[in-house]
N, C-alpha and C. Protein backbone atom coordinates (compact mmCIF):
# COMPACT_ATOMS: atom_id res chain seq x y z
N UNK A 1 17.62 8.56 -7.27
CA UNK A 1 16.19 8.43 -7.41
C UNK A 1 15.71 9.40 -8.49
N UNK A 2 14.62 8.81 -9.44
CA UNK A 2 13.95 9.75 -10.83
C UNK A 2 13.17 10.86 -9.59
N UNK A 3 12.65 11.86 -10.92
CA UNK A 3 11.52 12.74 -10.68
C UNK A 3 10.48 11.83 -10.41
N UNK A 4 10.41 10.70 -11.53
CA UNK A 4 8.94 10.43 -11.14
C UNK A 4 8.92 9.88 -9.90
N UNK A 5 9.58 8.52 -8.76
CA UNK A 5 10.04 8.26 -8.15
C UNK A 5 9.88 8.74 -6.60
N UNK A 6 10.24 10.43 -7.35
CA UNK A 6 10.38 10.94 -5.92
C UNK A 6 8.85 11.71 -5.95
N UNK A 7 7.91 12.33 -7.26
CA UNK A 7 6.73 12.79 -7.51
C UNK A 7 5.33 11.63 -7.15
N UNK A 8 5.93 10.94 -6.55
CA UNK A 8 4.66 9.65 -6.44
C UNK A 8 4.03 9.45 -5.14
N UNK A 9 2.96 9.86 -5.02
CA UNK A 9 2.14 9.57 -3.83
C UNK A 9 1.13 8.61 -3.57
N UNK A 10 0.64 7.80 -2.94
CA UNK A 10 -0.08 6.85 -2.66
C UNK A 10 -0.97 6.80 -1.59
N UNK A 11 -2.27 6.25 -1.78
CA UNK A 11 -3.02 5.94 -0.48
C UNK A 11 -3.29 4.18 -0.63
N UNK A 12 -2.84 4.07 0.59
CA UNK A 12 -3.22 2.21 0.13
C UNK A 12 -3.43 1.62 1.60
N UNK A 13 -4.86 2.09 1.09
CA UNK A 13 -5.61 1.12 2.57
C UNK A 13 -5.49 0.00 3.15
N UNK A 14 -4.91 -1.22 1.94
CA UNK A 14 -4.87 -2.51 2.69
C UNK A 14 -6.46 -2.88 3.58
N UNK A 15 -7.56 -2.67 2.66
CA UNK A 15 -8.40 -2.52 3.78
C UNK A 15 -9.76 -4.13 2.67
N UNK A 16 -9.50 -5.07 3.24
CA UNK A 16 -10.13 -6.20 2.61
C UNK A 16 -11.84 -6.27 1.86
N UNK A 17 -11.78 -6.88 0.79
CA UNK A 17 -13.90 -6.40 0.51
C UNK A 17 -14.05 -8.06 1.26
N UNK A 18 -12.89 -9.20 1.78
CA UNK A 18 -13.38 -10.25 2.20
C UNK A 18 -14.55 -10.10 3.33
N UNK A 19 -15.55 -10.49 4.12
CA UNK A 19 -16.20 -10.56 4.93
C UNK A 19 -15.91 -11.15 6.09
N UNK A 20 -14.82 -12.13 5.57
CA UNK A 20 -14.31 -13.32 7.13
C UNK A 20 -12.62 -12.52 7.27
N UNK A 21 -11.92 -11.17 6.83
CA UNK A 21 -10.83 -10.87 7.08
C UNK A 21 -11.33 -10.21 8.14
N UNK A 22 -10.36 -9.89 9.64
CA UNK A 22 -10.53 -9.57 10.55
C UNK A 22 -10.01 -7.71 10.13
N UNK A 23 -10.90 -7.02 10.30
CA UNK A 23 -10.27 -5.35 9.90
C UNK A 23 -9.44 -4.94 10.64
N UNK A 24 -8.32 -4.81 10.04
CA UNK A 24 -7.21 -3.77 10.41
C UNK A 24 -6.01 -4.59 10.56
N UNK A 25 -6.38 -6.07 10.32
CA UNK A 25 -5.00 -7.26 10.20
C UNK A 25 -3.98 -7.10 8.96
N UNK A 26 -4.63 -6.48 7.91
CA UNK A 26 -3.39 -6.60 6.64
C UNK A 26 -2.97 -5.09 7.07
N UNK A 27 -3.10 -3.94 7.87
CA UNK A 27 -2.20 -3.37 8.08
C UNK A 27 -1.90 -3.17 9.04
N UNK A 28 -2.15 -4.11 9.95
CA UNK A 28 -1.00 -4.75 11.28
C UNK A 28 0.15 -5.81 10.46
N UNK A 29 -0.06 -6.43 9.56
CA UNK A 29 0.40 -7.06 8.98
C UNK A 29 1.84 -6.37 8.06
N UNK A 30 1.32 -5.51 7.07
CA UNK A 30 2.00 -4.85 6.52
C UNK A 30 3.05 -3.83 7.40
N UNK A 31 3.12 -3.43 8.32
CA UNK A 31 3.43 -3.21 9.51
C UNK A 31 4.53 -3.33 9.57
N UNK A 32 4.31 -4.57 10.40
CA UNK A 32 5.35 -5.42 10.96
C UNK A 32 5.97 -6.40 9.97
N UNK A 33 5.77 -6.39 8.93
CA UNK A 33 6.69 -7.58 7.76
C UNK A 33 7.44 -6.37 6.79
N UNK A 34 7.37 -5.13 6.97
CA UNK A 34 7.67 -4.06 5.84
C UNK A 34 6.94 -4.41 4.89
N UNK A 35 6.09 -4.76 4.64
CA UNK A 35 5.44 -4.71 2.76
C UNK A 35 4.44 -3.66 2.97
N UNK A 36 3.62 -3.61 1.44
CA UNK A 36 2.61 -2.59 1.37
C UNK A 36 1.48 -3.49 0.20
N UNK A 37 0.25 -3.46 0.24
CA UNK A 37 -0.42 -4.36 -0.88
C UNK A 37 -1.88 -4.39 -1.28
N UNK A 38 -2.16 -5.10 -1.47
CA UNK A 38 -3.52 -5.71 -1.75
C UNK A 38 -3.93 -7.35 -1.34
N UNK A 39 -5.30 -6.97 -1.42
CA UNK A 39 -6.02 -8.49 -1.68
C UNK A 39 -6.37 -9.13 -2.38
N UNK A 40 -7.63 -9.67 -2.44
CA UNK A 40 -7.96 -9.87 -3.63
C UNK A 40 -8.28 -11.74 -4.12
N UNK A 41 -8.29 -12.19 -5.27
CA UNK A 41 -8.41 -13.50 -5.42
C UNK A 41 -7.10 -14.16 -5.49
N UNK A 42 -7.47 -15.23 -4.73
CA UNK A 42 -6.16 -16.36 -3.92
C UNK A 42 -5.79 -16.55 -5.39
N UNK A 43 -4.59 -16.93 -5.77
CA UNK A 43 -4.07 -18.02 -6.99
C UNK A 43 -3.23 -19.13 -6.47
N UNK A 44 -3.56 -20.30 -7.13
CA UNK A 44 -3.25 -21.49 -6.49
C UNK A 44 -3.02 -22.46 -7.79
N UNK A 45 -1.71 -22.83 -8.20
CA UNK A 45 -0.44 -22.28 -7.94
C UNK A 45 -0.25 -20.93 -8.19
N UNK A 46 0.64 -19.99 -6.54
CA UNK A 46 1.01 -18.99 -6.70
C UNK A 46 1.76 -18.85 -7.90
N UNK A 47 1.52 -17.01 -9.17
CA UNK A 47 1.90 -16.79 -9.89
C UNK A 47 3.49 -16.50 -9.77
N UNK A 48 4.40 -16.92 -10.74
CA UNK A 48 6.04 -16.40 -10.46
C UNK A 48 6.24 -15.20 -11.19
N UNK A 49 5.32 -14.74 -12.16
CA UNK A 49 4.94 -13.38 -12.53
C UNK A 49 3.99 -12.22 -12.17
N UNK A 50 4.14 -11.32 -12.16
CA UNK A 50 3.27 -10.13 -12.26
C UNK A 50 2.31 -10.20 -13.72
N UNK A 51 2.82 -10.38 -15.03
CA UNK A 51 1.92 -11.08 -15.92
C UNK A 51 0.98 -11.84 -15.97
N UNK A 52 1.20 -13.04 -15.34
CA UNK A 52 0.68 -14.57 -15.12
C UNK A 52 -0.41 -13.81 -13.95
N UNK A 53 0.03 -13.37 -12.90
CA UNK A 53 -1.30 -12.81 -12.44
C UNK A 53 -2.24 -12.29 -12.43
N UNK A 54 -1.75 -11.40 -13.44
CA UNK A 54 -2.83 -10.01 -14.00
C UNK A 54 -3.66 -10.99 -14.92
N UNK A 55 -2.93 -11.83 -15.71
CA UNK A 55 -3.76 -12.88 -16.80
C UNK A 55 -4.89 -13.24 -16.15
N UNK A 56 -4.38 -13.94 -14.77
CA UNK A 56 -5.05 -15.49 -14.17
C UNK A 56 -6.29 -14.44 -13.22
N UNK A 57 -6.38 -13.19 -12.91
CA UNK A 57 -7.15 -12.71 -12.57
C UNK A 57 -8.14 -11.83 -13.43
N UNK A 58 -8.09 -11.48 -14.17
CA UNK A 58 -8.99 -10.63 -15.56
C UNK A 58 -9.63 -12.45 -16.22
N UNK A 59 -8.72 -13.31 -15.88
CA UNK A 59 -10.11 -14.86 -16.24
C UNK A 59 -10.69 -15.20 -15.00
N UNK A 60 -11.07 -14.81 -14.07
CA UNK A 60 -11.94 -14.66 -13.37
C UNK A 60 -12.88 -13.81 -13.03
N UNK A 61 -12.55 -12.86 -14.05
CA UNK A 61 -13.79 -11.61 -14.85
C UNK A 61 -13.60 -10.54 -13.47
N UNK A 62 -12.16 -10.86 -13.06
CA UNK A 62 -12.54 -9.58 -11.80
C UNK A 62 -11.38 -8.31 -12.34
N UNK A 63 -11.77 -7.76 -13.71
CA UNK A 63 -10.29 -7.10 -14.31
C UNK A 63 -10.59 -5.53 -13.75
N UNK A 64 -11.47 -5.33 -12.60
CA UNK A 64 -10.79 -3.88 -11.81
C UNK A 64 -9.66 -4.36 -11.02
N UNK A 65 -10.14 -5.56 -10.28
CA UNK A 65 -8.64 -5.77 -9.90
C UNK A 65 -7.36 -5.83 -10.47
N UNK A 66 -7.41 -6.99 -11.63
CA UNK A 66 -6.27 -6.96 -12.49
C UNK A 66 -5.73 -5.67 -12.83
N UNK A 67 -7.04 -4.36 -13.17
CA UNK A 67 -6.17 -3.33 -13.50
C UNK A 67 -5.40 -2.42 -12.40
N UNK A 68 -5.55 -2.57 -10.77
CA UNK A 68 -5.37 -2.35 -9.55
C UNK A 68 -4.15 -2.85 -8.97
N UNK A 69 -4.12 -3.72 -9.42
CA UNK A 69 -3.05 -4.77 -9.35
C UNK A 69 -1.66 -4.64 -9.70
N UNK A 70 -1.92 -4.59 -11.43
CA UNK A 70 -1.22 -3.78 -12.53
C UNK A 70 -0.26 -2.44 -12.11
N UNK A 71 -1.91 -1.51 -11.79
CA UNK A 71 -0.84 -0.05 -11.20
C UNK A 71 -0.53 -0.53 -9.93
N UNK A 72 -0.63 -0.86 -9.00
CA UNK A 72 -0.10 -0.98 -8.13
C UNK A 72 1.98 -1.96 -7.53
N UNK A 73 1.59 -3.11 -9.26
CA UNK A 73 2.82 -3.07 -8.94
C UNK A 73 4.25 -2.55 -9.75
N UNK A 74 2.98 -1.91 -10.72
CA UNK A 74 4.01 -0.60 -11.40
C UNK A 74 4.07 0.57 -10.93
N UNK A 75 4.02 1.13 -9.59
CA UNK A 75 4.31 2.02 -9.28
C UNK A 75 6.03 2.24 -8.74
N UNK A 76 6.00 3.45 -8.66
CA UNK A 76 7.99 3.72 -8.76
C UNK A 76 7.72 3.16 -7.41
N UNK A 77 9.31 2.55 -7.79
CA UNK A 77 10.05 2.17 -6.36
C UNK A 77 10.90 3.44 -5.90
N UNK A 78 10.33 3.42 -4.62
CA UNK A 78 10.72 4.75 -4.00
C UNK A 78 9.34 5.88 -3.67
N UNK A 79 8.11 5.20 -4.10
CA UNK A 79 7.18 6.29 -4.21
C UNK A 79 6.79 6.33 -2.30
N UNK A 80 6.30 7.31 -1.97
CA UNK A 80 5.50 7.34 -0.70
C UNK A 80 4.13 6.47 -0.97
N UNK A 81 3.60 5.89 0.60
CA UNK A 81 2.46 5.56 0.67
C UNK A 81 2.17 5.78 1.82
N UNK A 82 0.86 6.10 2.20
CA UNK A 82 0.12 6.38 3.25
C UNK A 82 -0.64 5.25 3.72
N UNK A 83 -0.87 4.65 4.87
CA UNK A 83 -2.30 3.59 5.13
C UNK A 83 -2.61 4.26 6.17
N UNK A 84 -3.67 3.75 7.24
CA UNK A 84 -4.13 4.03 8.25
C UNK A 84 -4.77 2.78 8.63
N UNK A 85 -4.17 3.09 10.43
CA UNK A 85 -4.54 1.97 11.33
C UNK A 85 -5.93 1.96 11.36
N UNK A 86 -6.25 0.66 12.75
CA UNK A 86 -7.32 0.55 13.01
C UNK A 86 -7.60 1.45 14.34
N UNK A 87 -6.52 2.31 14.29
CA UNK A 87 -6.99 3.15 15.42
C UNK A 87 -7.09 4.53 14.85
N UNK A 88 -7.31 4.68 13.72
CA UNK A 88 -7.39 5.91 12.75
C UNK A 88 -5.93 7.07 12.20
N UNK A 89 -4.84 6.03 12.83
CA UNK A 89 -3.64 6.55 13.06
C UNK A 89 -2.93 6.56 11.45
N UNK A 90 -2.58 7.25 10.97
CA UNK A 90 -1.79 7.53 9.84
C UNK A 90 -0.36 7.23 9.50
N UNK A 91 0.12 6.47 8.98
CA UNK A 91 1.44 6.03 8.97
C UNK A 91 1.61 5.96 7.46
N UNK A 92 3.73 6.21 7.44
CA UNK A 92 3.94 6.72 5.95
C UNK A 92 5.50 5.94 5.35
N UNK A 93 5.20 5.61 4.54
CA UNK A 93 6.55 4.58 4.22
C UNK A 93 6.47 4.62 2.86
N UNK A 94 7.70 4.34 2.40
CA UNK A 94 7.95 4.16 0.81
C UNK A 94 8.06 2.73 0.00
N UNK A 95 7.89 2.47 -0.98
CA UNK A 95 7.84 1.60 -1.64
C UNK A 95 9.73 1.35 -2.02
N UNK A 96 9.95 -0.21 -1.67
CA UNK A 96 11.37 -0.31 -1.92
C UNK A 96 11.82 -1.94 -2.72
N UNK A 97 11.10 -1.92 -3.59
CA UNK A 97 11.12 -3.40 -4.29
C UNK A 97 10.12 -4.07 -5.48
N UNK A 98 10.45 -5.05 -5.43
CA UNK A 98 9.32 -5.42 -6.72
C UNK A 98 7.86 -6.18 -5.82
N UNK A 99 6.75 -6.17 -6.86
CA UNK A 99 6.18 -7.09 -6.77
C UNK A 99 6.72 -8.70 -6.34
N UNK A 100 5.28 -9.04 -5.31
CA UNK A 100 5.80 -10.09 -5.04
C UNK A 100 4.21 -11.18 -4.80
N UNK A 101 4.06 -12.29 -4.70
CA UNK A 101 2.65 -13.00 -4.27
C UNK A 101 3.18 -13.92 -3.55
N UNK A 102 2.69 -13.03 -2.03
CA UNK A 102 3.09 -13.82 -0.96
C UNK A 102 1.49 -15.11 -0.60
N UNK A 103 2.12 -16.01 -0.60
CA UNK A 103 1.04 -16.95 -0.48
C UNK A 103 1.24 -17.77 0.65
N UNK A 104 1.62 -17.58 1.31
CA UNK A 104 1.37 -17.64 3.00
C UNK A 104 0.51 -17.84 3.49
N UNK A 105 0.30 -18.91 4.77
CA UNK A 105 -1.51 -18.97 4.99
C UNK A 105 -1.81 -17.38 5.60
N UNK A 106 -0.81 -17.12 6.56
CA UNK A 106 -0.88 -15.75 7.24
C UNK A 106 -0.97 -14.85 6.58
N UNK A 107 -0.59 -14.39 5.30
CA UNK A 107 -0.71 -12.89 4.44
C UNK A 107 -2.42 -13.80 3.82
N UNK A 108 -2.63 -14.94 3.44
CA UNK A 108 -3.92 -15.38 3.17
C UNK A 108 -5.20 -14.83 3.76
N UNK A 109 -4.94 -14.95 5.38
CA UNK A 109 -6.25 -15.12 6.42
C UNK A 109 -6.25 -13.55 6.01
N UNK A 110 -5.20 -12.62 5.96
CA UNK A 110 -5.65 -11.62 6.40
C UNK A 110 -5.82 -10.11 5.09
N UNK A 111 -5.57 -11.52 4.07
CA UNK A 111 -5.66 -10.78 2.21
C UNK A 111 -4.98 -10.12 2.03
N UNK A 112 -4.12 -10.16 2.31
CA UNK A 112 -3.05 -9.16 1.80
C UNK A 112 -1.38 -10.18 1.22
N UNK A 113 -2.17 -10.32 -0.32
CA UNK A 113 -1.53 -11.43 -0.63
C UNK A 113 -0.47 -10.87 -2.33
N UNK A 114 -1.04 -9.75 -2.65
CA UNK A 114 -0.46 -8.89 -3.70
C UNK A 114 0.58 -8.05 -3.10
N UNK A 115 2.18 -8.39 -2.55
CA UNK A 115 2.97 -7.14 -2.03
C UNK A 115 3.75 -6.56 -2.40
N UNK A 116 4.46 -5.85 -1.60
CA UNK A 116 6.05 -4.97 -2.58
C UNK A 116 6.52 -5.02 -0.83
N UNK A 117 7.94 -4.99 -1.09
CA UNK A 117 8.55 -4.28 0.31
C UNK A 117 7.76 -2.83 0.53
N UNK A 118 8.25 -2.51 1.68
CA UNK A 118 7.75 -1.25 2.25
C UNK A 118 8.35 -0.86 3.44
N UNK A 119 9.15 0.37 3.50
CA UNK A 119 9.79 0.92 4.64
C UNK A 119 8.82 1.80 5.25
N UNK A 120 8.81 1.18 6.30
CA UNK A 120 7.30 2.27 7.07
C UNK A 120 7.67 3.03 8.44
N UNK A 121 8.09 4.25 8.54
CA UNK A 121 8.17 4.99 9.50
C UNK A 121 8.36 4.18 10.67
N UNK A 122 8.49 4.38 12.13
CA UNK A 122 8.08 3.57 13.12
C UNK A 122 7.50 3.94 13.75
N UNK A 123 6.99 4.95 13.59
CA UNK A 123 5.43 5.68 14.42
C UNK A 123 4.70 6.02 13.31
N UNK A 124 3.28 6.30 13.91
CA UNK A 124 2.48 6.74 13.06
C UNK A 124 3.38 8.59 13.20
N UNK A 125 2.20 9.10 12.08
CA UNK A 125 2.18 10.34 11.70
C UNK A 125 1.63 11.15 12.98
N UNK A 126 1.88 12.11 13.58
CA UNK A 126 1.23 13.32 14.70
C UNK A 126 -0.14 13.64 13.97
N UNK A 127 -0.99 13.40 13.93
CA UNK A 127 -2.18 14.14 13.51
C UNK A 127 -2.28 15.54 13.24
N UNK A 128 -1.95 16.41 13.45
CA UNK A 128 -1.56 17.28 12.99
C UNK A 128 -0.71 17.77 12.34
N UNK A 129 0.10 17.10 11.78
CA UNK A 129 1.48 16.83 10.71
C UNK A 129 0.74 15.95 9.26
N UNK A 130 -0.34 15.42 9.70
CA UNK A 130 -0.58 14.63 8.59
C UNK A 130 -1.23 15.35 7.49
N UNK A 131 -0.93 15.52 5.88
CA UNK A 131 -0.97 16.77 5.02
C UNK A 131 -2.51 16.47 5.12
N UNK A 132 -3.13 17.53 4.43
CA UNK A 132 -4.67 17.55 4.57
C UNK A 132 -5.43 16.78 3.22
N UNK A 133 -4.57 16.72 2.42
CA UNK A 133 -5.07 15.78 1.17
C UNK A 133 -5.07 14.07 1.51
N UNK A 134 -3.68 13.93 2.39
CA UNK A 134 -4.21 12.40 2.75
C UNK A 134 -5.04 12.55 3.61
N UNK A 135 -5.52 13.11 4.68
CA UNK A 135 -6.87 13.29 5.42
C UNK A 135 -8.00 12.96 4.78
N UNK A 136 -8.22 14.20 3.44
CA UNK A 136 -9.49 13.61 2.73
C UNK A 136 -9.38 12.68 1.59
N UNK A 137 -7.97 11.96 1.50
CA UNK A 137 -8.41 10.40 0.59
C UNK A 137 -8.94 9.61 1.18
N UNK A 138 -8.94 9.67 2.78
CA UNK A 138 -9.21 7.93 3.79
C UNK A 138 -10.51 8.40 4.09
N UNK A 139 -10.63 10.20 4.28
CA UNK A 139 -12.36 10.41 5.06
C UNK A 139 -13.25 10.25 3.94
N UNK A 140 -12.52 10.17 2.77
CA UNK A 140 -13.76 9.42 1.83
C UNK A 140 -13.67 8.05 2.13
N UNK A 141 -13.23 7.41 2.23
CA UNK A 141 -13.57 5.82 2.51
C UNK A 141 -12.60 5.31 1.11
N UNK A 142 -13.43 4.03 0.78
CA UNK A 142 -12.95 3.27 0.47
C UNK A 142 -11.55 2.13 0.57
N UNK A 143 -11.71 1.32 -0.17
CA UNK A 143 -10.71 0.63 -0.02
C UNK A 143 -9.30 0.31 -1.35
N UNK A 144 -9.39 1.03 -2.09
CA UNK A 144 -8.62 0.91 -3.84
C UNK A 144 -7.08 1.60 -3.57
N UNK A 145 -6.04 1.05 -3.69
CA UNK A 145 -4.43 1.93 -4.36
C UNK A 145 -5.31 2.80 -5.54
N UNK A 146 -4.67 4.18 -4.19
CA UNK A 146 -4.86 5.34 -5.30
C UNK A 146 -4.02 6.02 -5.29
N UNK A 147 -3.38 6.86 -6.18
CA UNK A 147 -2.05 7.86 -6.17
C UNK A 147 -2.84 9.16 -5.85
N UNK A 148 -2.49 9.64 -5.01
CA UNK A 148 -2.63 11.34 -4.32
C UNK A 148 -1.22 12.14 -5.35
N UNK A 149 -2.59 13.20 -6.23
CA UNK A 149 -1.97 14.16 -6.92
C UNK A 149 -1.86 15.29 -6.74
N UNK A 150 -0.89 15.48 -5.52
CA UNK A 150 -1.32 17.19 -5.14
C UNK A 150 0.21 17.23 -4.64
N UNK A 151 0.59 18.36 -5.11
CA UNK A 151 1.99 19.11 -5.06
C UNK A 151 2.19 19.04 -2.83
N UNK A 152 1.52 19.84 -2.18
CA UNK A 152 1.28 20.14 -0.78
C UNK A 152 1.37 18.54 -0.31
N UNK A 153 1.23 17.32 -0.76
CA UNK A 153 0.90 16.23 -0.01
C UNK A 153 2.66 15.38 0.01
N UNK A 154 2.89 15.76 -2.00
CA UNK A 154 4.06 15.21 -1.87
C UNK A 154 5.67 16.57 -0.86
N UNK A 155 5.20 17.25 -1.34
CA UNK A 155 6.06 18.07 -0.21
C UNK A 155 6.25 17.75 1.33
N UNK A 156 4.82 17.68 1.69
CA UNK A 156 4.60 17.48 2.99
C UNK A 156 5.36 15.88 3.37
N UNK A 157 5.02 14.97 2.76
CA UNK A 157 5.28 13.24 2.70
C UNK A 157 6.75 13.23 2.54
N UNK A 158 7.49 14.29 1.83
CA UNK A 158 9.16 14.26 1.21
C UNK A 158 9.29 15.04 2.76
N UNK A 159 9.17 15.95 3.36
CA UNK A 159 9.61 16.70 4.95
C UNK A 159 9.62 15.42 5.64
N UNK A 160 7.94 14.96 6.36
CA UNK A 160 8.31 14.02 7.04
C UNK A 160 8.61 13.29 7.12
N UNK A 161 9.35 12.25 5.89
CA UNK A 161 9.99 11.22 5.82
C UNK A 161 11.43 11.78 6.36
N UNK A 162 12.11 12.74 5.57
CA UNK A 162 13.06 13.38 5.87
C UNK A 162 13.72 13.18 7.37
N UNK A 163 12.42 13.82 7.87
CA UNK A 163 12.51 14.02 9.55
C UNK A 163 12.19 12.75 10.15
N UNK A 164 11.63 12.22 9.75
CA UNK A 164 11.37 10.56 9.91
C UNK A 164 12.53 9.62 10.24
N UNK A 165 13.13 9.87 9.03
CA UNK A 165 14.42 8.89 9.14
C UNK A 165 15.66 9.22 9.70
N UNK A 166 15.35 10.47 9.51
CA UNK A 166 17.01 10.94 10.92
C UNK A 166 16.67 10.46 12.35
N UNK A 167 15.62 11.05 12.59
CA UNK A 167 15.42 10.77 13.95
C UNK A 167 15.28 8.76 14.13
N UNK A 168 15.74 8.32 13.37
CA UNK A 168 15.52 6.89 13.45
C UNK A 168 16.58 6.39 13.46
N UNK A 169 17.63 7.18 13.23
CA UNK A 169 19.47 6.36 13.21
C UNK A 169 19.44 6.69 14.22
């Protein structure tokens, strides 16, 4: 694994701007299928590129997404990501694959249709284990893939994975 690779932190809410997605389904979703992602506008025919998508969405004049999109599925494989449940619970897994556009009615209903694999812990995080920088990316809100740049978060995220995955063999 690179520096950069292993230097990469993430917050990725998985958290829908749809109005009819049920909250907290794309990361029950993401969950239980291993991926990690976004939402966003359906494409129909699904794209067989990461190109072709970014295209077919910046012509629908929505190019924060396209550019969201973009970083999100250029980020290192291998980077950490953080989401949080709908029970405010914190959970932490790494990115392990390429882009993918799952077009599924099920990743559909629940928008989370932009993915990558994702190895995700099998518990959430102890609340009190969880570093204090991902604390205040989610208690600000929103919903955007953002990379967390703080030395203390990726340290903290590189321990408990560490300890994460032993205790899991």
């Amino acid at each position: 694994m690179s520096a950069d690779e292993e230097a990469a932190v993430f917050r990725a809410p998985m958290r829908s701007r749809r109005s009819d997605a049920v909250e907290g389904a794309a990361v029950e979703r993401a969950l239980t299928h291993g991926v990690c992602g976004l939402g966003g506008v359906r494409l129909d025919p699904p794209p067989a590129t990461l190109a072709d998508a970014v295209r077919r969405i910046s012509a629908t004049g929505d190019d924060r997404l396209a550019a969201r999109l973009a970083r999100f599925a250029n980020a290192p494989d291998g980077a950490f990501v953080w989401t949080i449940d709908l029970d405010g619970l914190l959970w932490l897994g790494r990115l392990h694959g390429a882009w993918y556009y799952d077009a599924r009615s099920a990743a559909a209903e629940v928008d989370l249709i932009q993915v990558r694999p994702c190895r995700w812990l099998t518990a959430p995080v102890a609340e009190h284990r969880v570093p204090a920088g991902v604390r205040a990316t989610f208690a600000r809100g929103g919903k955007n893939w953002q990379r967390i740049r703080s030395a203390a978060v990726l340290e903290a995220s590189t321990r408990l994975w560490e300890e994460g995955s032993r205790s899991e063999q």
